[in-house]
Protein backbone atom coordinates (compact mmCIF):
# COMPACT_ATOMS: atom_id res chain seq x y z
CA UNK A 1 -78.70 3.83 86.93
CA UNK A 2 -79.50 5.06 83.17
CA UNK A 3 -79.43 2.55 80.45
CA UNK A 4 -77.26 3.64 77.39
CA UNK A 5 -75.05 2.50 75.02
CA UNK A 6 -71.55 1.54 75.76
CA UNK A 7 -69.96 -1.13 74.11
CA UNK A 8 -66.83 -2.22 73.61
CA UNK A 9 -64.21 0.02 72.65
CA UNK A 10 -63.67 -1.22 69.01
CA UNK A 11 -60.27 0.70 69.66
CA UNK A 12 -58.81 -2.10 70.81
CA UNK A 13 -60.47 -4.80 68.90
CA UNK A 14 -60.09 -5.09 64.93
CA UNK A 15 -62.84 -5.98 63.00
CA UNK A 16 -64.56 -7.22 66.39
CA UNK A 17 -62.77 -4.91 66.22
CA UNK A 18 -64.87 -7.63 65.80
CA UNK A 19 -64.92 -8.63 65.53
CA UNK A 20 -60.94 -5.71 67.91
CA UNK A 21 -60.15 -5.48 66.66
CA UNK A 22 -62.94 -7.53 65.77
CA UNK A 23 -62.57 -7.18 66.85
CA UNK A 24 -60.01 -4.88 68.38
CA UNK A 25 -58.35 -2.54 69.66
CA UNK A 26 -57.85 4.31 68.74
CA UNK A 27 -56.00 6.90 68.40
CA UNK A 28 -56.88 10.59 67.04
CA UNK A 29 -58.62 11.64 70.46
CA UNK A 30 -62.15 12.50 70.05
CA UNK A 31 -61.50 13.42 66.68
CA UNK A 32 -63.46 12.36 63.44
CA UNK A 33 -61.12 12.35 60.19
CA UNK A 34 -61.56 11.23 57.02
CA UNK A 35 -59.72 9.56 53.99
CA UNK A 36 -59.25 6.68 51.70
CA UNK A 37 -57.19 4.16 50.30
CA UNK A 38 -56.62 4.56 46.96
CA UNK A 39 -55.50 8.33 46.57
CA UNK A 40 -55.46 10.15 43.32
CA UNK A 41 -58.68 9.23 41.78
CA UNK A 42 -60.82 11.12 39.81
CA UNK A 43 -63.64 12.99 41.77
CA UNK A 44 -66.35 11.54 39.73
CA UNK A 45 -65.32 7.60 40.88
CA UNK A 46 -67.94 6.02 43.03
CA UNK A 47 -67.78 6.43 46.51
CA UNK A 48 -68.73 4.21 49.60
CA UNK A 49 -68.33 5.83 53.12
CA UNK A 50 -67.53 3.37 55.78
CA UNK A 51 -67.24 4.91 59.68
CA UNK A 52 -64.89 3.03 62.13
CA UNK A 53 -62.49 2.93 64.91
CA UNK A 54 -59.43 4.13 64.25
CA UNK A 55 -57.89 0.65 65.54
CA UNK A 56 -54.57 2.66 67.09
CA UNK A 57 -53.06 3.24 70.62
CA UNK A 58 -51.14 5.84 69.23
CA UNK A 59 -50.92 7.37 65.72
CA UNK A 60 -47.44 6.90 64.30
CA UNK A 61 -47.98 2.85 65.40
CA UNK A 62 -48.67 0.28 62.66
CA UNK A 63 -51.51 -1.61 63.46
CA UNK A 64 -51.41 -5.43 62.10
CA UNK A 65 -55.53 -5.38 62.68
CA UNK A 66 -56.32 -2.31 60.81
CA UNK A 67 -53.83 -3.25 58.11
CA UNK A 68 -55.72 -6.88 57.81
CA UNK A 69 -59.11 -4.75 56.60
CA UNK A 70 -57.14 -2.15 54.63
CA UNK A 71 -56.00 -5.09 52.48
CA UNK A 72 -59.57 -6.15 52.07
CA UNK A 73 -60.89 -3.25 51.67
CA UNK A 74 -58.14 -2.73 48.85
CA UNK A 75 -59.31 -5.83 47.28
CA UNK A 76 -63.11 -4.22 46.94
CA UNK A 77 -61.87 -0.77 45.73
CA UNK A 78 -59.69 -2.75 42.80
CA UNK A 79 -62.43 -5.08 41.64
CA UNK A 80 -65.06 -2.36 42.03
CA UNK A 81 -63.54 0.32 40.61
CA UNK A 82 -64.83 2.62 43.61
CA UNK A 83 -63.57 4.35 46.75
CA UNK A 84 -64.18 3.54 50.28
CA UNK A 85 -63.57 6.75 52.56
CA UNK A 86 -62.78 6.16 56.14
CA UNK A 87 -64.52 8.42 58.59
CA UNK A 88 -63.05 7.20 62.23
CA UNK A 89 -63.28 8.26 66.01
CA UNK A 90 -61.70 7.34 69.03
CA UNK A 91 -63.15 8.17 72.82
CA UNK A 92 -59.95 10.09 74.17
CA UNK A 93 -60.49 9.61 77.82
CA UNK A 94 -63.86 8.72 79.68
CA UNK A 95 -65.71 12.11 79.74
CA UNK A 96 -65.57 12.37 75.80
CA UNK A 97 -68.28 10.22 74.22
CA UNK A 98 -67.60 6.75 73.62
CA UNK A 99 -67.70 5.13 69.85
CA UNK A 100 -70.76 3.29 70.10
CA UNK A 101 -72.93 6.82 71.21
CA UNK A 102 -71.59 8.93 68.19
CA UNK A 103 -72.00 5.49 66.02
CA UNK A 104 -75.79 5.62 67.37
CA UNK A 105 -76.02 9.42 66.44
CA UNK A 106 -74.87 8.60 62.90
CA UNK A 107 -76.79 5.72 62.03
CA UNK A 108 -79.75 7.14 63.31
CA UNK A 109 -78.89 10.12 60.58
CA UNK A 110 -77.83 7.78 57.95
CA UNK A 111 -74.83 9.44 57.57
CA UNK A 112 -72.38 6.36 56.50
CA UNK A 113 -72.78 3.92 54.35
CA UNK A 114 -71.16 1.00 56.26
CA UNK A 115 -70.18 1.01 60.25
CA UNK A 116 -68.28 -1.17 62.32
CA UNK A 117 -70.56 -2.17 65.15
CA UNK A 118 -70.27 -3.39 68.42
CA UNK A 119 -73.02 -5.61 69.69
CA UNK A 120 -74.87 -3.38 71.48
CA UNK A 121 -75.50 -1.38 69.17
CA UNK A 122 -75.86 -3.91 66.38
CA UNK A 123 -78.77 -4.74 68.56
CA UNK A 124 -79.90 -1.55 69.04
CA UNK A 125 -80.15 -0.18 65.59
CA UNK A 126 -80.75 -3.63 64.39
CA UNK A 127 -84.50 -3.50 66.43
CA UNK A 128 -84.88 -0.39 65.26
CA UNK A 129 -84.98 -0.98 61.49
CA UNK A 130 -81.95 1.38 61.02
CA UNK A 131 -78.94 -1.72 59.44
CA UNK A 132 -79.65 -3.75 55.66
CA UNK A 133 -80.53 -7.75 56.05
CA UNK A 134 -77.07 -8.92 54.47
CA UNK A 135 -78.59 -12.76 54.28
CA UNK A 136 -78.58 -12.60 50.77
CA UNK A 137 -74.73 -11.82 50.22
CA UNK A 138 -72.81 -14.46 48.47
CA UNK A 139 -70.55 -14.93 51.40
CA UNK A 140 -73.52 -15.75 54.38
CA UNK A 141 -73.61 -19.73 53.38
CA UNK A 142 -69.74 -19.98 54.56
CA UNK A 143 -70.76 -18.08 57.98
CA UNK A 144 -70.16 -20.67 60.77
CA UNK A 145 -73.05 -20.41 62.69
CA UNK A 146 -72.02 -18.77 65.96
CA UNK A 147 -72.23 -15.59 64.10
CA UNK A 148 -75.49 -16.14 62.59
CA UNK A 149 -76.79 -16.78 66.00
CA UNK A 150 -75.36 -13.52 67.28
CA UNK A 151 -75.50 -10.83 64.55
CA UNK A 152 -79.54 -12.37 63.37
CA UNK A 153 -82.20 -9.43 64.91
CA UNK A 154 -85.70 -9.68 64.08
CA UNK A 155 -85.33 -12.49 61.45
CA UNK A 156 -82.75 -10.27 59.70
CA UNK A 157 -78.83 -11.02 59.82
CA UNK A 158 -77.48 -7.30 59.98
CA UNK A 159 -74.10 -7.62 60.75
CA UNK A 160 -70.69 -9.87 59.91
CA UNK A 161 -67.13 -9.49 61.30
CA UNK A 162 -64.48 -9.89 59.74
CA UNK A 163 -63.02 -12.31 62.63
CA UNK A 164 -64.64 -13.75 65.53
CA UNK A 165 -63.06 -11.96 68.41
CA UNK A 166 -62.70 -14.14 71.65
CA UNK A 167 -61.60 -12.60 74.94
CA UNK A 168 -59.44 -14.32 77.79
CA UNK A 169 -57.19 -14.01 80.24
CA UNK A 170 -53.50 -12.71 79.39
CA UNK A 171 -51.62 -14.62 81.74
CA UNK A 172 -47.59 -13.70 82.65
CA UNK A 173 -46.74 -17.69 83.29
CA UNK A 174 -43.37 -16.44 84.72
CA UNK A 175 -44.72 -15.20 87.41
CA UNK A 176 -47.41 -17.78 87.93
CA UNK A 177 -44.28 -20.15 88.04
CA UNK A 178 -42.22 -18.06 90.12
CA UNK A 179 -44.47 -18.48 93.12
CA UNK A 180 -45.59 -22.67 91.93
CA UNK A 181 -49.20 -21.51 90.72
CA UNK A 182 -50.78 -23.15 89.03
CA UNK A 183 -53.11 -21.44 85.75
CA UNK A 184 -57.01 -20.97 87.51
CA UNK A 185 -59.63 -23.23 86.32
CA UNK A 186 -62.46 -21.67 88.73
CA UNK A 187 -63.09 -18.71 90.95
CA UNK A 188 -61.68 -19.71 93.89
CA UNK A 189 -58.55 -21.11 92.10
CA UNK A 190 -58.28 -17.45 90.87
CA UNK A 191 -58.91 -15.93 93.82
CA UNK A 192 -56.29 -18.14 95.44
CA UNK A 193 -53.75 -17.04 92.69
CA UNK A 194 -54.77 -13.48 93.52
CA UNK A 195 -53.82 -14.26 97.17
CA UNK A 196 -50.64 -15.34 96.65
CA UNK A 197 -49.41 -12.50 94.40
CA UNK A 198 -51.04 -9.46 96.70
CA UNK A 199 -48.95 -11.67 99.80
CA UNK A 200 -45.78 -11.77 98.26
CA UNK A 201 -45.62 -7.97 97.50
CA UNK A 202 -47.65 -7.44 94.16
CA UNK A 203 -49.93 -4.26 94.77
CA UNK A 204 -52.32 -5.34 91.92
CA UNK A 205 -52.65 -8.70 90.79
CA UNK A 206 -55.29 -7.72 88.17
CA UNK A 207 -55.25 -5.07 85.70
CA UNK A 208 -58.30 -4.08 85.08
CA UNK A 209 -59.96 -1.07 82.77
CA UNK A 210 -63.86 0.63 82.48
CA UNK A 211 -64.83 -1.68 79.66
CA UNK A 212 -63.99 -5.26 79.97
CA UNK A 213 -64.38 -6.71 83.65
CA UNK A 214 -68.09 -8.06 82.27
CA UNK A 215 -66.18 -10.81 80.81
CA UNK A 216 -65.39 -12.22 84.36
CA UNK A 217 -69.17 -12.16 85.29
CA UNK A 218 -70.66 -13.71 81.41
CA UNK A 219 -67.95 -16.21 82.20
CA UNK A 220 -69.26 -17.44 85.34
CA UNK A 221 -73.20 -16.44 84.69
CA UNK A 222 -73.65 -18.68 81.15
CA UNK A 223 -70.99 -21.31 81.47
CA UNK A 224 -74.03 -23.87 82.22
CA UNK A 225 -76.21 -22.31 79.84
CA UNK A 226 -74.04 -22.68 76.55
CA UNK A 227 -72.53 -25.64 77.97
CA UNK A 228 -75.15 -27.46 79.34
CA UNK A 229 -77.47 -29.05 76.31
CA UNK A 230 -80.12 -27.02 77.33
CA UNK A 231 -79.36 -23.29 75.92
CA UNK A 232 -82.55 -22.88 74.05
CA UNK A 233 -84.99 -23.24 76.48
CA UNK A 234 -82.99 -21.13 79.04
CA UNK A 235 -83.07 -18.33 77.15
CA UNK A 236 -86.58 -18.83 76.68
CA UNK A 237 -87.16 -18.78 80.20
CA UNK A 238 -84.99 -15.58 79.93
CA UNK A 239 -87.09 -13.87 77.50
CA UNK A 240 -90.36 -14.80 78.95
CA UNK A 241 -89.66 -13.14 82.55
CA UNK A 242 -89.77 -17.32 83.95
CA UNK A 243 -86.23 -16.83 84.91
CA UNK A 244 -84.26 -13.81 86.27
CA UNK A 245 -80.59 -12.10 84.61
CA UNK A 246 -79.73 -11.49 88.33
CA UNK A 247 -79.86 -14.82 89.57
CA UNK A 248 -77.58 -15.74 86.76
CA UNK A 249 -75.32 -12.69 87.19
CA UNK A 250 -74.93 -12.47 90.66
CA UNK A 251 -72.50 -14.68 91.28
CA UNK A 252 -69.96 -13.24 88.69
CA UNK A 253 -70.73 -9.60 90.68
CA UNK A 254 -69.87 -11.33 94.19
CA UNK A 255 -66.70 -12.51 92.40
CA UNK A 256 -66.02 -9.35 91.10
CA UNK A 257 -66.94 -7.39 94.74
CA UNK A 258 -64.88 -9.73 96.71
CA UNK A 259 -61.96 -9.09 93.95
CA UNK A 260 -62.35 -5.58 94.90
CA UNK A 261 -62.90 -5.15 98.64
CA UNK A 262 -59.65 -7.29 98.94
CA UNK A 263 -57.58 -5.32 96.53
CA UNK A 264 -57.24 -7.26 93.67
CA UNK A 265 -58.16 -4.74 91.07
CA UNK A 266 -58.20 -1.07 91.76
CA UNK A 267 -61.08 -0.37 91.09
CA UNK A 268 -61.02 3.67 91.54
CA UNK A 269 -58.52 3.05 88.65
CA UNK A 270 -60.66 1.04 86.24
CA UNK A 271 -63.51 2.88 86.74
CA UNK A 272 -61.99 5.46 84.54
CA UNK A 273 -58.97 3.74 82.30
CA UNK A 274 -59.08 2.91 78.70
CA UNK A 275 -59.23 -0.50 77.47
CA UNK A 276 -55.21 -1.44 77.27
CA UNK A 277 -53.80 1.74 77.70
CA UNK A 278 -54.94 1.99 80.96
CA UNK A 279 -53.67 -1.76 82.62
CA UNK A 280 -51.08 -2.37 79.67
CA UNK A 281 -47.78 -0.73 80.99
CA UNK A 282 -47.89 -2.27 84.50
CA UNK A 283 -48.33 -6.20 82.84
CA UNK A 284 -45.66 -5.49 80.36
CA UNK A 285 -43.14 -4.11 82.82
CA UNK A 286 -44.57 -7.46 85.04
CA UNK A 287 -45.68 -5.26 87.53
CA UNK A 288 -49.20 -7.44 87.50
CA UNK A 289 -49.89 -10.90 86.02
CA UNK A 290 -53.45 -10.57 84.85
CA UNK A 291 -55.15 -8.81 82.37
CA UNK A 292 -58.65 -9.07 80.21
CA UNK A 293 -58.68 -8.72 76.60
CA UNK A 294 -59.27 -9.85 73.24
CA UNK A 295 -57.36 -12.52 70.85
CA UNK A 296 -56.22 -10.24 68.50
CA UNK A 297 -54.08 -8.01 71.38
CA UNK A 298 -51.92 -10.99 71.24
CA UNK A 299 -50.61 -10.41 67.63
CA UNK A 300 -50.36 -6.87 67.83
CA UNK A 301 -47.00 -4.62 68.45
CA UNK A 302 -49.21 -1.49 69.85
CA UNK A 303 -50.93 -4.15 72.45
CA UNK A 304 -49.33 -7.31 74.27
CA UNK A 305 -47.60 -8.70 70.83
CA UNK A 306 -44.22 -9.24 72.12
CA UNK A 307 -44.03 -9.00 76.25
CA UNK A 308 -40.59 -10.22 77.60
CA UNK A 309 -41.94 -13.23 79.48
CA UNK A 310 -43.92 -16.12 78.49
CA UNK A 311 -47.16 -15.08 77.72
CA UNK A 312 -50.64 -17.62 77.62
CA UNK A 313 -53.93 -16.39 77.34
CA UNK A 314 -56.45 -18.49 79.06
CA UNK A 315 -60.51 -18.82 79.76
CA UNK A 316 -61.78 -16.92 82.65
CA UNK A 317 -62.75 -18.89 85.74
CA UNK A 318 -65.83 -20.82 85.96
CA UNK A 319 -67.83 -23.85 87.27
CA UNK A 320 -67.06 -25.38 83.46
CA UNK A 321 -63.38 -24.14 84.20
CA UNK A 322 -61.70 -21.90 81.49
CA UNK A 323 -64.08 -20.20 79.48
CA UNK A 324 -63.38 -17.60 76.49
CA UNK A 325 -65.98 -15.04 76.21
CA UNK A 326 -66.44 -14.16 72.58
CA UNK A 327 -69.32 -11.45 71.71
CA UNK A 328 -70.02 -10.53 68.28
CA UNK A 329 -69.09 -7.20 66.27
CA UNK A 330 -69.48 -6.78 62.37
CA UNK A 331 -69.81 -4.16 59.52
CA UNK A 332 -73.42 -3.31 58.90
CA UNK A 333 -75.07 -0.95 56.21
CA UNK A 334 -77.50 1.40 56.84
CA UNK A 335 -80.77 0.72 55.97
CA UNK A 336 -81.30 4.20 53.93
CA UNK A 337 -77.74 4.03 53.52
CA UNK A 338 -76.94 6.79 50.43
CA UNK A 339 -75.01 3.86 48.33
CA UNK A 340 -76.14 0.85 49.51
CA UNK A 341 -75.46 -1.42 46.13
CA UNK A 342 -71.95 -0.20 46.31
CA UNK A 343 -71.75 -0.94 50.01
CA UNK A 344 -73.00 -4.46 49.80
CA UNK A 345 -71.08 -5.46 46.81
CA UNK A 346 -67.89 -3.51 49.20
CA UNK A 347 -68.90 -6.19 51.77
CA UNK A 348 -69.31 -9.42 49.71
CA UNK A 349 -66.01 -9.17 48.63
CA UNK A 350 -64.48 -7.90 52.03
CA UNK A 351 -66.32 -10.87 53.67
CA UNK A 352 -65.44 -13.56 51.00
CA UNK A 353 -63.32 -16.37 51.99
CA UNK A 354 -60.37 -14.91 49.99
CA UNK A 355 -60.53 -11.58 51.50
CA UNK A 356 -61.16 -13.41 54.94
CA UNK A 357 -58.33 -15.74 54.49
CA UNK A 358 -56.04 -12.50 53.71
CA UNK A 359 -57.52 -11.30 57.14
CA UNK A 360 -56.94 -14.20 58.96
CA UNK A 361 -53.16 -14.35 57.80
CA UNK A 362 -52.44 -11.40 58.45
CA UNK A 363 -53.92 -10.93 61.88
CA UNK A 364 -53.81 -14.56 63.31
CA UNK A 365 -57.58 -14.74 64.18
CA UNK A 366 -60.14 -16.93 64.14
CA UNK A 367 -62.09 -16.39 61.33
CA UNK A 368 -66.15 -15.99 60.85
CA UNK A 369 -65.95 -18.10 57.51
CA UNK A 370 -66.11 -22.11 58.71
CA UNK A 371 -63.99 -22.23 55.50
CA UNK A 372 -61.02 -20.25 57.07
CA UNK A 373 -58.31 -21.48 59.53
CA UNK A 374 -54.80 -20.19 60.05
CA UNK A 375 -52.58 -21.84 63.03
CA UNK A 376 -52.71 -19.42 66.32
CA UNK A 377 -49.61 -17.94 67.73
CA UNK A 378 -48.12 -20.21 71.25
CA UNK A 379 -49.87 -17.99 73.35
CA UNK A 380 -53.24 -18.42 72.33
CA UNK A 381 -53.01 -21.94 72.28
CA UNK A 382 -54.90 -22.67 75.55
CA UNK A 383 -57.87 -20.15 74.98
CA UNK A 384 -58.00 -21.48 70.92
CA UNK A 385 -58.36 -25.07 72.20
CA UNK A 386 -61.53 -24.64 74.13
CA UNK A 387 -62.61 -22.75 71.47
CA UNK A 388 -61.97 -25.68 69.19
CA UNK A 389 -63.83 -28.12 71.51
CA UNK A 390 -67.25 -25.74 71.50
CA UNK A 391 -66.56 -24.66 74.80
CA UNK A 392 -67.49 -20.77 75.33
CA UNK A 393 -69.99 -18.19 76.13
CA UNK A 394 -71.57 -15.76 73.84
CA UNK A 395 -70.65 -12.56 75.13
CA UNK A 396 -73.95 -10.81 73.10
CA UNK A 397 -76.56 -12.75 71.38
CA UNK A 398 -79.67 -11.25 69.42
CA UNK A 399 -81.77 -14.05 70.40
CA UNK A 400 -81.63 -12.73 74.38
CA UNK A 401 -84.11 -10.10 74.57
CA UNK A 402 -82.40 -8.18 77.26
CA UNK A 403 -78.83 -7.34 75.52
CA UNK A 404 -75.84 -8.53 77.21
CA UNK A 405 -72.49 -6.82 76.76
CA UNK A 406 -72.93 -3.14 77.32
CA UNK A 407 -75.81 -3.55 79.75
CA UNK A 408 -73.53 -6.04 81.80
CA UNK A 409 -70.46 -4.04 81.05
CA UNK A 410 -72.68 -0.79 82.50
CA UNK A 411 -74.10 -2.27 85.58
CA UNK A 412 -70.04 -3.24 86.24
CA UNK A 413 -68.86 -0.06 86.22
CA UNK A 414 -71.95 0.96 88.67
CA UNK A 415 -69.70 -2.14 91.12
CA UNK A 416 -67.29 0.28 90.77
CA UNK A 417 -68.46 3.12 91.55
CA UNK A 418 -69.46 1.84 94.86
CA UNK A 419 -73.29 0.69 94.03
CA UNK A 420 -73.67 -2.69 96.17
CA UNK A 421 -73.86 -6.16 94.81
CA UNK A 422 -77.68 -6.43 95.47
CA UNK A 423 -78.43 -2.49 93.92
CA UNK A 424 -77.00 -3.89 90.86
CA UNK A 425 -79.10 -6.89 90.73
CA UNK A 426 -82.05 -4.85 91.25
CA UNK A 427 -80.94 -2.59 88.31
CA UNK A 428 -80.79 -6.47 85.92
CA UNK A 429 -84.90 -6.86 87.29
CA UNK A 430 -85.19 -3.70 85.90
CA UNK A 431 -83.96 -3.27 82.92
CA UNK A 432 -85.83 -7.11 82.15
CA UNK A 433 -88.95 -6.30 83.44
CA UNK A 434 -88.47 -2.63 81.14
CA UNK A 435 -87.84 -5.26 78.15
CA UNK A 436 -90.76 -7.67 78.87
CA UNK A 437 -92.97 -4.44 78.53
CA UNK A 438 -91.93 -3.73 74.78
């Protein structure tokens, strides 16, 4: 197996997207187009390029996510008396090249001032000296510290999100009451919930898609290790070779293996669907309970905004029960970038708390400022209280030296693809003992 970069697809997350999306969420195809908010300007205004998702399933669809950062990035245009031009691209199917390699190629050619970035490449280009240290905007002291502790490479914090994107479990609870199940707290629980659905006729209990199933395995690999009062010193042990990724991950791939040799995903199917467009028809016409995604696909009309059944979204199973996964996007700026005073000053006020509050409003998220809360739909209440109590795992974090979320995510779709429990494993040794060489 050949390490590259996959990430997320930021198509379905907003700022995370993410954040989505932050952290969310894509829509022209493989195409790259260009344009900006405020139309009608004078050619000789100031211009800042900024290159992101498209953040649409389809194009005539309003998207509440991309409309949060338009209004922000309104705010900066007003105030600054500049332009910020859009340049966005969306992977069409999974031959075409996905966001995060033609974000790479651009970066790498300092061809954008700003990016949206998911966190493999944040830590990526981060190590290799290609993104600004944005420590010394105005809006880093209301940062709660989660993102710090993600988005900080080398010393330098080199990306923020507008929201702090959280993934979970969207869970059709008329159908988990139709056959007296109760929601899963652990593996097995799921498993048995899986059981019951594929027994009384369901074909495919989970929907599933090429990007996201790594949330089921970080669930189940870290729930100890950002749980248990000892995370520090585990990811030393990490980064120091003392300790092995695949004796952490392997039990989320044996999860994931047993899912699929008893037919609870398909995963011929996910080995080659789109985040949410592939899984999303089948759980909104209730034709399977489960699906994986992110916070913001909740509040959205083009995602799982309003289903006709009573919708919760939930952790994913663990030993710690149900745990939200929540990796870590953000906007960066090119270290060379062409305007980079423009761009940060675009930034500080996208990122303020009264931009971020705007955000939050209008796209029901949890929020990267500590100064920021807005009151989370129903639906999100179960995953939003665990959040709220400190229980979670980090999805990416700069501080591991091997990086998490497209590696894992990678190595996952190898599962697929038929590669065995143990050959993936032996790809994790790998890939660390690769890193503890650099």
């Amino acid at each position: 197996m050949n390490r590259k970069s996959k990430g997320m697809p930021i198509k379905a997350a907003a700022a995370f997207l993410i954040c989505t999306v932050v952290l969310v969420a894509a829509a022209c195809g493989k195409k790259e187009n260009t344009n900006n908010l405020l139309s009608g300007e004078e050619d000789t205004k100031k211009v800042v390029s900024m290159f992101s998702p498209m953040e649409k399933t389809e194009a005539d669809t309003v998207n509440t996510a991309r409309s949060a950062t338009d209004k922000t990035v309104i705010m900066a245009e007003e105030r600054l008396g500049l332009r910020v031009d859009y340049v966005t691209y969306t992977a069409e199917d999974y031959q075409d090249k996905t966001y995060d390699d033609v974000t790479l190629d651009r970066a790498r050619s300092n061809m954008d001032d700003i990016y949206l970035l998911n966190p493999d490449t944040i830590k990526a280009l981060g190590e290799e000296g290609k993104l600004m240290d944005l420590s010394e905007l105005a809006c880093v002291d209301n940062l709660r510290d989660v993102v710090k502790t993600a988005n900080v490479v080398d010393g330098k914090l080199v990306a923020i999100p507008q929201e702090v994107v959280a993934y979970g479990l969207f869970i059709n609870k008329d159908m988990f009451d139709q056959y007296e199940l109760e929601l899963p707290e652990t593996p097995e629980e799921f498993l048995e919930c899986c059981r019951v659905f594929k027994e009384n006729g369901i074909e495919t209990p989970v929907g599933a898609n090429r990007w996201w199933l790594e949330t089921f395995v970080l669930a189940q690999a870290y729930a100890d290790l950002y749980n248990g009062g000892n995370t520090e010193a585990e990811i030393e042990a990490l980064n120091s070779g003392k300790s092995k990724y695949s004796d952490y991950m392997r039990p989320g791939f044996e999860f994931l293996q047993e899912m699929i040799d008893k037919g609870y995903i398909d995963a011929d199917k996910a080995y080659v669907s789109e985040a949410i467009e592939g899984e999303g028809a089948d759980f909104l016409a209730q034709k399977t309970p489960i699906v994986m995604a992110y916070w913001g696909a909740a509040n959205t009309d083009t995602a799982y905004g309003n289903p006709d059944f009573e919708m919760l979204v939930i952790g994913f199973p663990s030993t710690r029960g149900q745990m939200p996964v929540m990796p870590m996007t953000g906007f960066s700026i090119g270290a060379e970038a062409e305007h980079a005073e423009d761009a940060l000053q675009v930034l500080d006020i996208m990122l303020s708390d009264e931009a971020l509050q705007v955000y939050a409003e209008t796209n029901k998220v949890i929020s990267p400022s500590k100064n920021v809360e807005v009151e989370c739909i129903p639906a999100l209440k179960p995953l939003n209280d665990r959040i709220q109590s400190n229980i979670y795992v980090l999805g990416a974090n700069a501080n591991m030296e091997l990086e998490q979320w497209g590696n894992t995510c990678l190595i996952v779709r190898e599962l697929l693809n038929g590669a065995t429990v143990d050959e993936c494993m032996a790809e994790f040794d790998r890939l660390q003992e690769e890193t503890l060489k650099q």
